[in-house]
N, C-alpha and C. Protein backbone atom coordinates (compact mmCIF):
# COMPACT_ATOMS: atom_id res chain seq x y z
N UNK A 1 0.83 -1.19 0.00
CA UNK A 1 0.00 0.00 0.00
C UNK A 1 0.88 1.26 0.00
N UNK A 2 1.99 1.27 0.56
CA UNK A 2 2.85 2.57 0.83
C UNK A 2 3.37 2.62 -0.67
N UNK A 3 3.89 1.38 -1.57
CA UNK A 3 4.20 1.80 -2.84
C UNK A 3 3.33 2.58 -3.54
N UNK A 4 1.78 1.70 -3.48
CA UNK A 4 0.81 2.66 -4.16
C UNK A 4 0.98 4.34 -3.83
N UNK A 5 0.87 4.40 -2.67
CA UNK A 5 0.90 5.64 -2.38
C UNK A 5 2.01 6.95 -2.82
N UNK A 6 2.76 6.03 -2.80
CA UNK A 6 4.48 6.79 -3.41
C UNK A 6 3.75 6.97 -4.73
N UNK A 7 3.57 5.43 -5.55
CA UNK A 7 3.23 5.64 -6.96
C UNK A 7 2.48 7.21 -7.44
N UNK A 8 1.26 7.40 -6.47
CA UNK A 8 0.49 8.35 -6.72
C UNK A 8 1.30 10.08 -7.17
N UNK A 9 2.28 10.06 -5.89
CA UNK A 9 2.84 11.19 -5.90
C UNK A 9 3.54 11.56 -7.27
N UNK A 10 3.91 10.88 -7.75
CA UNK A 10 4.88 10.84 -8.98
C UNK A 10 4.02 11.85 -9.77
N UNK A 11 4.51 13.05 -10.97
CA UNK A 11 4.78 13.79 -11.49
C UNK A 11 5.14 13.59 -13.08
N UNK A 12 4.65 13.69 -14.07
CA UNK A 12 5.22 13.73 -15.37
C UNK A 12 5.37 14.90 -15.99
N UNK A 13 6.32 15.12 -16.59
CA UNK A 13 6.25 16.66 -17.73
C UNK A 13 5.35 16.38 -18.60
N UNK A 14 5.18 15.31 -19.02
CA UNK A 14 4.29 15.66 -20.38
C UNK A 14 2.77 14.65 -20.08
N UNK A 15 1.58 15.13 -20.74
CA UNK A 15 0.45 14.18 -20.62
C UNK A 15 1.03 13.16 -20.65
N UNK A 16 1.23 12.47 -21.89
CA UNK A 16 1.09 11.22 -22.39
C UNK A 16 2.16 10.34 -21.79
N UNK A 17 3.25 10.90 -20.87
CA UNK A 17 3.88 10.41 -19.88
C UNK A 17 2.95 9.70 -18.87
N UNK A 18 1.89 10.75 -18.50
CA UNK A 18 1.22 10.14 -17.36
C UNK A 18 -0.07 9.32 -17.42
N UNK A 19 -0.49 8.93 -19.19
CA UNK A 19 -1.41 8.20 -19.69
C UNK A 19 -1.19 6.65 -19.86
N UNK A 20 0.80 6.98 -20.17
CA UNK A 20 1.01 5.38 -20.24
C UNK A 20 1.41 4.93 -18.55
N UNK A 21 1.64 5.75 -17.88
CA UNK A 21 1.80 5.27 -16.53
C UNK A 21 0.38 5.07 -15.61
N UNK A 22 -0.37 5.33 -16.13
CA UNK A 22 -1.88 5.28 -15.52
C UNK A 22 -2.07 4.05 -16.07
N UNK A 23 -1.55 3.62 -17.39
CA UNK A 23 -2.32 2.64 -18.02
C UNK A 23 -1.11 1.63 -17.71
N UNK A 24 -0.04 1.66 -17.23
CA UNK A 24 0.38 0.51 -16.56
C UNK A 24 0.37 0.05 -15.02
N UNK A 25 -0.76 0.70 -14.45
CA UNK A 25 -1.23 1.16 -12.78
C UNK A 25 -2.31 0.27 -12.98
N UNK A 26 -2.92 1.01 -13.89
CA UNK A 26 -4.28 0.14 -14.02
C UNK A 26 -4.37 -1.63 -14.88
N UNK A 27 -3.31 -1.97 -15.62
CA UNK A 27 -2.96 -3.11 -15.95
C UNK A 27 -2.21 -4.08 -14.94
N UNK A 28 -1.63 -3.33 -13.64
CA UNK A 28 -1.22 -4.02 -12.47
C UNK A 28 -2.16 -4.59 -11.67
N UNK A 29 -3.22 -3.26 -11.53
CA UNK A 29 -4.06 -3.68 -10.28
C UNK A 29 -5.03 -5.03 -11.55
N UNK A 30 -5.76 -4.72 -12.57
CA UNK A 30 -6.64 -5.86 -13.35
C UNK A 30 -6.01 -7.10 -12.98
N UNK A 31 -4.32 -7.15 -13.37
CA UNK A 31 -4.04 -8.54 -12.62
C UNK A 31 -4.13 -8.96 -11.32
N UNK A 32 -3.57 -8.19 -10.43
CA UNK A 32 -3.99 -8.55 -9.42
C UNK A 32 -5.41 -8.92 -8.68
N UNK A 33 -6.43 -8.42 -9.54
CA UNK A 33 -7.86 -8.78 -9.33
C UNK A 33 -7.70 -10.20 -10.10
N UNK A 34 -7.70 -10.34 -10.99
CA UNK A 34 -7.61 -11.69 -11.74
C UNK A 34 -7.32 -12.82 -10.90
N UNK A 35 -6.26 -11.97 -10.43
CA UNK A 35 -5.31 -13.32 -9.28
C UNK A 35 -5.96 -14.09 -8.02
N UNK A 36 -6.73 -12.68 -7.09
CA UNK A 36 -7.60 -13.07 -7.00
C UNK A 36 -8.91 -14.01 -6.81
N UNK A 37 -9.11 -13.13 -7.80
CA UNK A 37 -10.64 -14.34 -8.42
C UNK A 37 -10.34 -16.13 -8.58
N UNK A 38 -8.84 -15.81 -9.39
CA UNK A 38 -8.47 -17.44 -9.68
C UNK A 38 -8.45 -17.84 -8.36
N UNK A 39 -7.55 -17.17 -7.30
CA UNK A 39 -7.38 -17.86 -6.06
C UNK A 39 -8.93 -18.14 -5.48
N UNK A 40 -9.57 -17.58 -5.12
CA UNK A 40 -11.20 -17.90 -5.08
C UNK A 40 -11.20 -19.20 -5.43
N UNK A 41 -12.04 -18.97 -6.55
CA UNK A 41 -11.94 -20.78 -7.21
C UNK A 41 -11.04 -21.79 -6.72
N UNK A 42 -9.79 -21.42 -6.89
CA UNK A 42 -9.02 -22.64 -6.61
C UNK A 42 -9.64 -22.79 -5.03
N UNK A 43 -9.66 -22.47 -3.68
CA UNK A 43 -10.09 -22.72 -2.68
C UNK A 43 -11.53 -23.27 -2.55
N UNK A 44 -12.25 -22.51 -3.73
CA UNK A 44 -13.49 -23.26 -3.75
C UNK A 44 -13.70 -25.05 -4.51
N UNK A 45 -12.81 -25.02 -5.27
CA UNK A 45 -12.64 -26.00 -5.44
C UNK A 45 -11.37 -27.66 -4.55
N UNK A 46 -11.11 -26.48 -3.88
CA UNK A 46 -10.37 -27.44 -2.91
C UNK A 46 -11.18 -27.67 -1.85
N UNK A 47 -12.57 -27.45 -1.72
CA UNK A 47 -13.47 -27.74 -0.61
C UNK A 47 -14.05 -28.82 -0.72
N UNK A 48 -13.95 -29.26 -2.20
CA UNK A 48 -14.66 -30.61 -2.71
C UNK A 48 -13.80 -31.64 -2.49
C-alpha cells in the first residue's frame, strides 16, 4: 500500500507520460484482481 501511495505522488512533464503510466497502474491492479478471483476458485474448489 505505501508503494501505491508513493506511486500516486509521482509527477510527469508531459500528458502522455502520465497516460502510459496510468495505463500501466491500471494493468497491475486488473491482474492482481484476476489473481484473486483465480485464487477464489481454486479454494473453492479445494473444498470438494
Amino acid at each position: 500500500m505505501a508503494h501505491r501511495c508513493w506511486l500516486s505522488t509521482l509527477a510527469f512533464d508531459y500528458p502522455a507520460q502520465k497516460i502510459v503510466f496510468q495505463d500501466y497502474v491500471d494493468a497491475v491492479s486488473d491482474a492482481e484482481q484476476r489473481q484473486r478471483r483465480f485464487e477464489e476458485q481454486i479454494q473453492l474448489l479445494l473444498a470438494y
